[in-house]
PDB file of N, CA and C in Angstrom:
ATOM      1  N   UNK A   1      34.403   1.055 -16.273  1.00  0.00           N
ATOM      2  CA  UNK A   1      33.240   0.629 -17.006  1.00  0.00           C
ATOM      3  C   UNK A   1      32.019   1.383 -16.479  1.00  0.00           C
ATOM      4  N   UNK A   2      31.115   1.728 -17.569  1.00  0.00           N
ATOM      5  CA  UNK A   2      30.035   2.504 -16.783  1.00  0.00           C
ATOM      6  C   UNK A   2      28.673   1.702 -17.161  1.00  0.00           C
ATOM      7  N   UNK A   3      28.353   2.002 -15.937  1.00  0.00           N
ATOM      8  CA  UNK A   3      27.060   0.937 -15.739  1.00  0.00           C
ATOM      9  C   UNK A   3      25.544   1.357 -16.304  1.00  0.00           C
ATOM     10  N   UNK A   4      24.931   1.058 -17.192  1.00  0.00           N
ATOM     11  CA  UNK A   4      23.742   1.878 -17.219  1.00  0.00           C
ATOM     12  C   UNK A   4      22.692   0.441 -17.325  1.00  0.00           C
ATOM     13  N   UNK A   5      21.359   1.213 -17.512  1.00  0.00           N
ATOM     14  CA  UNK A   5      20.475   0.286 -17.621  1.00  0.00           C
ATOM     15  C   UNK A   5      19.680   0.909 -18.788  1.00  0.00           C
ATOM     16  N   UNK A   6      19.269  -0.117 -19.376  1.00  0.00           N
ATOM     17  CA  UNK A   6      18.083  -0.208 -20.640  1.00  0.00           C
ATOM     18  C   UNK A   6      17.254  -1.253 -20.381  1.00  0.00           C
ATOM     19  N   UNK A   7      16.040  -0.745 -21.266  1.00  0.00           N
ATOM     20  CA  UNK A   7      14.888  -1.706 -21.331  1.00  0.00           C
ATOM     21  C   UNK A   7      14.697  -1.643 -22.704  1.00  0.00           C
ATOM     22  N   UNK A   8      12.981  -2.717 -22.672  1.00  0.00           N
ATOM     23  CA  UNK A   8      12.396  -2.575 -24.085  1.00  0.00           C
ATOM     24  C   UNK A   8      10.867  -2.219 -24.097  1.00  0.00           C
ATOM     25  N   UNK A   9       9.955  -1.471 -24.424  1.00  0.00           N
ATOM     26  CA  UNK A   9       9.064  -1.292 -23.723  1.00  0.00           C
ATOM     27  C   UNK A   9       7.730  -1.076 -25.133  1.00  0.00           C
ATOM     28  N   UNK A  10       7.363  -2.075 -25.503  1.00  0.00           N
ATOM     29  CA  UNK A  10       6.684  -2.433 -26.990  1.00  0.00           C
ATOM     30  C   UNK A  10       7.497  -2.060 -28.050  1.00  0.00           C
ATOM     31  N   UNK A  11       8.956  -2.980 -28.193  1.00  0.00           N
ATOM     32  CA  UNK A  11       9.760  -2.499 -28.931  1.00  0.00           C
ATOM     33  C   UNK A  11      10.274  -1.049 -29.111  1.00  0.00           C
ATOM     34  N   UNK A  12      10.393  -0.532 -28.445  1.00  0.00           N
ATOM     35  CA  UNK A  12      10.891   0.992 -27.988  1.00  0.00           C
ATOM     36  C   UNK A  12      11.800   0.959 -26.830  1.00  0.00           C
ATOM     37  N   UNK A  13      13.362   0.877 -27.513  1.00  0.00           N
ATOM     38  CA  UNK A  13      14.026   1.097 -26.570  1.00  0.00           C
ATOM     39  C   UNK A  13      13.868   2.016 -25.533  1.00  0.00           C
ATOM     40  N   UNK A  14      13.930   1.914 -24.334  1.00  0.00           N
ATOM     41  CA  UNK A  14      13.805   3.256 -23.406  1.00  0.00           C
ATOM     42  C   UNK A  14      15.168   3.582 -22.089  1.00  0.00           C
ATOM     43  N   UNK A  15      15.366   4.403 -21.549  1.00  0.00           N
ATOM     44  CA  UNK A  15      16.198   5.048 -21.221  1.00  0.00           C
ATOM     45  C   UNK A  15      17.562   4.838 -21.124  1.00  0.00           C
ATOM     46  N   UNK A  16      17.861   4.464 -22.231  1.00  0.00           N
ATOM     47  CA  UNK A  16      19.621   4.400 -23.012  1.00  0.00           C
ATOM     48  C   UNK A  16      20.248   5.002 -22.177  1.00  0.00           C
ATOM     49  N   UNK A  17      19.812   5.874 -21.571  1.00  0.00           N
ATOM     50  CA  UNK A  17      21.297   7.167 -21.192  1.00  0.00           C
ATOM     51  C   UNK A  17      20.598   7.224 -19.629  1.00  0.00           C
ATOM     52  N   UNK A  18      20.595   6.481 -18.780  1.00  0.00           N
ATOM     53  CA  UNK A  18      20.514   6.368 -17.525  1.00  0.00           C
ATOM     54  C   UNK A  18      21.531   5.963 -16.707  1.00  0.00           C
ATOM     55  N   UNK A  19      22.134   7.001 -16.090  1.00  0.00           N
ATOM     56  CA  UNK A  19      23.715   6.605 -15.261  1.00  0.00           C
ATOM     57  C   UNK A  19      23.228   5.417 -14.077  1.00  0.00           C
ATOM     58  N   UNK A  20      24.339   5.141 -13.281  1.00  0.00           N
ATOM     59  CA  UNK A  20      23.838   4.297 -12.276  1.00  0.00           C
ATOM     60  C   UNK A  20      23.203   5.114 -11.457  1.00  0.00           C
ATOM     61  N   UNK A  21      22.651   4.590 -10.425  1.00  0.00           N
ATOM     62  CA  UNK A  21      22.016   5.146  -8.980  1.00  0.00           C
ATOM     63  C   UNK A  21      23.266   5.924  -8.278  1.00  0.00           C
ATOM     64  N   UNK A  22      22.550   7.111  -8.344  1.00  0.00           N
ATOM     65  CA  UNK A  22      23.754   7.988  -7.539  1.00  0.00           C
ATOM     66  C   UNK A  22      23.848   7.704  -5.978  1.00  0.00           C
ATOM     67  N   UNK A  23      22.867   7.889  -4.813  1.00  0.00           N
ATOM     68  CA  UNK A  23      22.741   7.568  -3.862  1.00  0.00           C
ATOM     69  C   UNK A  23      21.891   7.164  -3.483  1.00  0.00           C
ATOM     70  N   UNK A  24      21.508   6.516  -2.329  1.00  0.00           N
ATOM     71  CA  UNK A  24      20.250   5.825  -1.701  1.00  0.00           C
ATOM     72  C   UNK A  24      19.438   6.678  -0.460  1.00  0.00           C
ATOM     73  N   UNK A  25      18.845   7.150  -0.550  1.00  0.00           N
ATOM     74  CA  UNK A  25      18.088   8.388   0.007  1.00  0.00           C
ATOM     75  C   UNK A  25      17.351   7.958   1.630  1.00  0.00           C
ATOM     76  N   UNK A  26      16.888   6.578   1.407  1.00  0.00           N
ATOM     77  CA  UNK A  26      16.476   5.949   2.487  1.00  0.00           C
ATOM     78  C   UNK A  26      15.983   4.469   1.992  1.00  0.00           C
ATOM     79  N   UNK A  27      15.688   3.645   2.907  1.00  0.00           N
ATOM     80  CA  UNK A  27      15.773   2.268   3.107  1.00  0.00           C
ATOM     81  C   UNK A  27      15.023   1.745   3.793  1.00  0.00           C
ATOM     82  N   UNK A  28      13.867   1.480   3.675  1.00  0.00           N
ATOM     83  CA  UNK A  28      12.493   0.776   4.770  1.00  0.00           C
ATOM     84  C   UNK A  28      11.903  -0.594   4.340  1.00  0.00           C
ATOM     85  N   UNK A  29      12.905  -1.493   4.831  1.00  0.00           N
ATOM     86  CA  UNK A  29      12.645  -2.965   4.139  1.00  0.00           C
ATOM     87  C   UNK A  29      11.688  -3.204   3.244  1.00  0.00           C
ATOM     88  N   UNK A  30      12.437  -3.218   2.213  1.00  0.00           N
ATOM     89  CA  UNK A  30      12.148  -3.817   1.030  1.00  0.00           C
ATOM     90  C   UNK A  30      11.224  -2.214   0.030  1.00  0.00           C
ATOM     91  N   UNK A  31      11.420  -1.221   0.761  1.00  0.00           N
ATOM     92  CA  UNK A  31      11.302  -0.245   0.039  1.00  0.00           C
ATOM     93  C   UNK A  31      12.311   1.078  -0.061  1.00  0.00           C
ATOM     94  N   UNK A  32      13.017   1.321  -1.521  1.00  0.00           N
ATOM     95  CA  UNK A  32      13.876   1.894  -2.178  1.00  0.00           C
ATOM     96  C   UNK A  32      13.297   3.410  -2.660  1.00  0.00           C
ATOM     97  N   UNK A  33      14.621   4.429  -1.695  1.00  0.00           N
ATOM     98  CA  UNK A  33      14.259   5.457  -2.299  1.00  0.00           C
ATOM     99  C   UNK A  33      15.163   6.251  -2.683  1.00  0.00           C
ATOM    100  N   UNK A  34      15.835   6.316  -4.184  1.00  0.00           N
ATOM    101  CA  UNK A  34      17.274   6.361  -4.272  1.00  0.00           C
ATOM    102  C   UNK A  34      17.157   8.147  -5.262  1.00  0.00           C
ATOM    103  N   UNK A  35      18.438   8.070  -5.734  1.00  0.00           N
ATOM    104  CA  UNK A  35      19.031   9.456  -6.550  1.00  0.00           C
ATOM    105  C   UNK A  35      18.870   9.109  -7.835  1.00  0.00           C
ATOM    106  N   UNK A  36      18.639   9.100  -8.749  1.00  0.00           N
ATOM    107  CA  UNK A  36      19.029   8.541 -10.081  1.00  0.00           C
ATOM    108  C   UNK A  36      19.466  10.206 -11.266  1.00  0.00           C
ATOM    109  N   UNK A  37      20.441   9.628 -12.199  1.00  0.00           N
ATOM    110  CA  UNK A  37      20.662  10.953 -12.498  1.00  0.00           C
ATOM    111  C   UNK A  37      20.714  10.268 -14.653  1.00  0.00           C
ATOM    112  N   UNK A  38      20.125  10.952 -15.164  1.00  0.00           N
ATOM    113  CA  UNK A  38      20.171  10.772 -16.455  1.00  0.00           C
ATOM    114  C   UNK A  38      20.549  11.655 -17.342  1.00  0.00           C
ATOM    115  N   UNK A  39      21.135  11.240 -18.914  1.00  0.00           N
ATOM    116  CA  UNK A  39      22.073  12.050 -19.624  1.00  0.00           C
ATOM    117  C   UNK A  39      21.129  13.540 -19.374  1.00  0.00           C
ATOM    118  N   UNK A  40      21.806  15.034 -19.391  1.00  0.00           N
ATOM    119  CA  UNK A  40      20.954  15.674 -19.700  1.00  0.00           C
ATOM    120  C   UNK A  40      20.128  16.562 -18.511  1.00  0.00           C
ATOM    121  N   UNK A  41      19.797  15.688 -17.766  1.00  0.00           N
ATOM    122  CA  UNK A  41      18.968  16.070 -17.094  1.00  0.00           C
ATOM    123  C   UNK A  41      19.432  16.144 -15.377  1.00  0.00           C
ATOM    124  N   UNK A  42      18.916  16.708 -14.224  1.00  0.00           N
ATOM    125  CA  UNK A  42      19.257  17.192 -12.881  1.00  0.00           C
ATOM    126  C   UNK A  42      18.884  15.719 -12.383  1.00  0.00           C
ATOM    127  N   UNK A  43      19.534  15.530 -11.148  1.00  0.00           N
ATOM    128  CA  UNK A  43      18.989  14.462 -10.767  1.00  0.00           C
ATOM    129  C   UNK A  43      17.939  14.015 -10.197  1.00  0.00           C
ATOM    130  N   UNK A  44      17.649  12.958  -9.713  1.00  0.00           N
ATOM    131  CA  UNK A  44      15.567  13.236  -9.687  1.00  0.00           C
ATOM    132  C   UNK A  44      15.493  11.741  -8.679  1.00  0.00           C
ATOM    133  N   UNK A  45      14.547  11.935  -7.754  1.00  0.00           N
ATOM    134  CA  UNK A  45      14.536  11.330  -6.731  1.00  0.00           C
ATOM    135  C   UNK A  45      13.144   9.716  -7.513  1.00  0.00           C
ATOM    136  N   UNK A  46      13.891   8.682  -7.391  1.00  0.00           N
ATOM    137  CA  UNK A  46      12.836   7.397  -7.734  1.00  0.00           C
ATOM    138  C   UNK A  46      12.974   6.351  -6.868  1.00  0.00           C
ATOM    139  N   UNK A  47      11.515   6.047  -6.378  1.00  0.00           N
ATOM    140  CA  UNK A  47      11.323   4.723  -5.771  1.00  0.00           C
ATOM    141  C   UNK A  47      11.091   3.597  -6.225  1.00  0.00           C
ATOM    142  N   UNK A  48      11.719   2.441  -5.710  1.00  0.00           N
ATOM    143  CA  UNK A  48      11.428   1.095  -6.271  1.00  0.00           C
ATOM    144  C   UNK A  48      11.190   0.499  -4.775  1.00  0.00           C
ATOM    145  N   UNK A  49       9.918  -0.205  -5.350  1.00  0.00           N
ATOM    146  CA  UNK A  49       9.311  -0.750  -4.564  1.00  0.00           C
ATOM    147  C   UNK A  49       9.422  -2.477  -4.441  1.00  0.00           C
ATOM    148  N   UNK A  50      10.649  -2.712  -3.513  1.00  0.00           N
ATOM    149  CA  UNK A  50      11.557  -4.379  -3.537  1.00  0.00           C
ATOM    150  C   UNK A  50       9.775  -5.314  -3.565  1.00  0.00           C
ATOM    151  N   UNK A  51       9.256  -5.226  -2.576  1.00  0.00           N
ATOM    152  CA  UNK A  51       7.992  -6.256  -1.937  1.00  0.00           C
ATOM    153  C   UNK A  51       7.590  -6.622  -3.639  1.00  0.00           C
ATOM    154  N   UNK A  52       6.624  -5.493  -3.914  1.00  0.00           N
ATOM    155  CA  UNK A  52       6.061  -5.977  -5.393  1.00  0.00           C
ATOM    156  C   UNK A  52       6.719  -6.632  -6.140  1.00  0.00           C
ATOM    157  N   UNK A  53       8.432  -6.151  -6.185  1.00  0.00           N
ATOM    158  CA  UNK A  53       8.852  -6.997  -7.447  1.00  0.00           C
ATOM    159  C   UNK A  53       8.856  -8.705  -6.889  1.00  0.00           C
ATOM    160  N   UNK A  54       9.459  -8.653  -5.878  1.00  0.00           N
ATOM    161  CA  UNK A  54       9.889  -9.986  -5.209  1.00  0.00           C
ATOM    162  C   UNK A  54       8.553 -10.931  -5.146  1.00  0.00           C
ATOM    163  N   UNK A  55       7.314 -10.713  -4.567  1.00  0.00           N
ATOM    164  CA  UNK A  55       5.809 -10.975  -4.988  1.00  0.00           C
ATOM    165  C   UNK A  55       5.912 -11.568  -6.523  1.00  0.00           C
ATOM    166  N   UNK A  56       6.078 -10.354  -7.479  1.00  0.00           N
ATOM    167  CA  UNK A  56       6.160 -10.716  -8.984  1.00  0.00           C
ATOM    168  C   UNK A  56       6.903 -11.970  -9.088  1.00  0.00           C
ATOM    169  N   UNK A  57       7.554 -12.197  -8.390  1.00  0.00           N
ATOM    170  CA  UNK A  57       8.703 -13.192  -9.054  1.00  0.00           C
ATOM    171  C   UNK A  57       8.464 -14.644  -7.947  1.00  0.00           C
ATOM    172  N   UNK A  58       7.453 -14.635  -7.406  1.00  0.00           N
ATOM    173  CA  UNK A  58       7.181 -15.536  -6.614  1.00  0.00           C
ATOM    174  C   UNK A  58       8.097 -16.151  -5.378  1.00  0.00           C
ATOM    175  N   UNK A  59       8.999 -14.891  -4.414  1.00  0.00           N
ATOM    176  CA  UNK A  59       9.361 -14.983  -3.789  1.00  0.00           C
ATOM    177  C   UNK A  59       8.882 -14.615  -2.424  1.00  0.00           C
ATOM    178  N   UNK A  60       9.293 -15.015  -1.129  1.00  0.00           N
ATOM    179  CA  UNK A  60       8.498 -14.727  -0.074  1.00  0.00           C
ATOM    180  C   UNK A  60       9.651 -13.550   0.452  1.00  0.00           C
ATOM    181  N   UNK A  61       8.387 -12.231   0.564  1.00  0.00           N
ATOM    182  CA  UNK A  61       9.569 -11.067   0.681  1.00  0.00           C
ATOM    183  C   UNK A  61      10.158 -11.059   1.984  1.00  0.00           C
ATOM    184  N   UNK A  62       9.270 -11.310   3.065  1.00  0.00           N
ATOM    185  CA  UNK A  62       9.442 -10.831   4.100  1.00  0.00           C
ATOM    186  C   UNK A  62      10.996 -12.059   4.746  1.00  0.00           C
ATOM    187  N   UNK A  63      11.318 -13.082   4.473  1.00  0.00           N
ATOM    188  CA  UNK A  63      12.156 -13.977   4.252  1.00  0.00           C
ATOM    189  C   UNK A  63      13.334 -13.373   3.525  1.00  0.00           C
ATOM    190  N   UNK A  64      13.340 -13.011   2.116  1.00  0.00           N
ATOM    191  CA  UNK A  64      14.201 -12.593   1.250  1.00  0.00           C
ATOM    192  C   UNK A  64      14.777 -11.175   1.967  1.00  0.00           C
ATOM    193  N   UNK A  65      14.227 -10.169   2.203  1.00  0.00           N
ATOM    194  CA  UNK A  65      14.336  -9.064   3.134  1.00  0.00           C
ATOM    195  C   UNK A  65      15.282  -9.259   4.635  1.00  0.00           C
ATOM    196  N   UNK A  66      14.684 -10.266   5.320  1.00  0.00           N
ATOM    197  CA  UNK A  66      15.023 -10.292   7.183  1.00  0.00           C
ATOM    198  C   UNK A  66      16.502 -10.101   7.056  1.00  0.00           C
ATOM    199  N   UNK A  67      17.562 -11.149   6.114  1.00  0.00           N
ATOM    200  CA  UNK A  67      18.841 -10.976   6.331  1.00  0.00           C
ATOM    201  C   UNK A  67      19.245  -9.380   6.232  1.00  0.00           C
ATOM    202  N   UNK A  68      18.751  -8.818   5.297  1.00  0.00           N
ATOM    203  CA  UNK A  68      19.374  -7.306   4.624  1.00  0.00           C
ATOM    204  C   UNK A  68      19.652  -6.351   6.171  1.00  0.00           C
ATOM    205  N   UNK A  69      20.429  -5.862   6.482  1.00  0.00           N
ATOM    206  CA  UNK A  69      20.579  -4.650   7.289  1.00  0.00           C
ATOM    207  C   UNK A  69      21.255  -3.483   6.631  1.00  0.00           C
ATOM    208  N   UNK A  70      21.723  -3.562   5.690  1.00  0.00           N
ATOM    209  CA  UNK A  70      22.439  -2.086   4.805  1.00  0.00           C
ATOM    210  C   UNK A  70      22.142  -2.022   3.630  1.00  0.00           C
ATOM    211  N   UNK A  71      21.848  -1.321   3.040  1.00  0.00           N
ATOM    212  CA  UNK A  71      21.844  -1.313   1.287  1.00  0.00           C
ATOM    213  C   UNK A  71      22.663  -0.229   1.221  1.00  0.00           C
ATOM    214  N   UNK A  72      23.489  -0.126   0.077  1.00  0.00           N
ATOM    215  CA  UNK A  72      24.546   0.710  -0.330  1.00  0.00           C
ATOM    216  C   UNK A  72      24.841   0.655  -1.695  1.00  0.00           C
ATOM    217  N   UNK A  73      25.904   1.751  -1.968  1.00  0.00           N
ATOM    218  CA  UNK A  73      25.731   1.432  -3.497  1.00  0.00           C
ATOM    219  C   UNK A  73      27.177   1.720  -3.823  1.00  0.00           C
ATOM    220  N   UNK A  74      27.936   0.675  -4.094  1.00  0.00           N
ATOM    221  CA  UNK A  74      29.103   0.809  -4.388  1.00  0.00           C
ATOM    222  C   UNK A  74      29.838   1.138  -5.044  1.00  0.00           C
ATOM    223  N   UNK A  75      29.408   1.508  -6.742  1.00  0.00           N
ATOM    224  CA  UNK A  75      29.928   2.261  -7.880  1.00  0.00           C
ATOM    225  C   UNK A  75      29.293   3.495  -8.159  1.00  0.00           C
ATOM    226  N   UNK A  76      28.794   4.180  -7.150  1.00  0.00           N
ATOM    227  CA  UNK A  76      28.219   5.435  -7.423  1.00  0.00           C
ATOM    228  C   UNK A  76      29.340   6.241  -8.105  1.00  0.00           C
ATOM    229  N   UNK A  77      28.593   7.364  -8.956  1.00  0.00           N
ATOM    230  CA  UNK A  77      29.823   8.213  -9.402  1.00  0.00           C
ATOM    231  C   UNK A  77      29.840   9.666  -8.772  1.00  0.00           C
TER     232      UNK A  77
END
């Protein structure tokens, strides 16, 4: 099964053809700096930034974070 992700972004589907996360580049609690590779195109280095989202969602990061010691990515292709 292949994993992708979509959104909706003012009714405009957007990036249909986004493979999974190829690798994870580095890891500095609660900040993500991974591989991502899309139809078409070379692969291209994107950060996600865990704190903000977890904030967004009214969670306490630094709590949600302490357990984590590895992030990995298990269905890479």
């Amino acid at each position: 099964m292949r994993h992708m992700t979509s959104f909706w972004l003012r009714s405009k589907k957007c990036w249909d053809n986004l493979y999974p996360k190829q690798r994870i580049v580095e890891w500095d609690t609660g900040y993500l700096v991974v591989m991502a590779k899309y139809n078409g195109l070379e692969e291209v280095e994107e950060y996600i930034d865990l704190i903000s989202i977890l904030d967004d969602l009214y969670y306490d990061a630094d709590e949600f974070l302490k357990p984590i010691k590895e992030v990995r990515i298990d269905y890479a292709v």
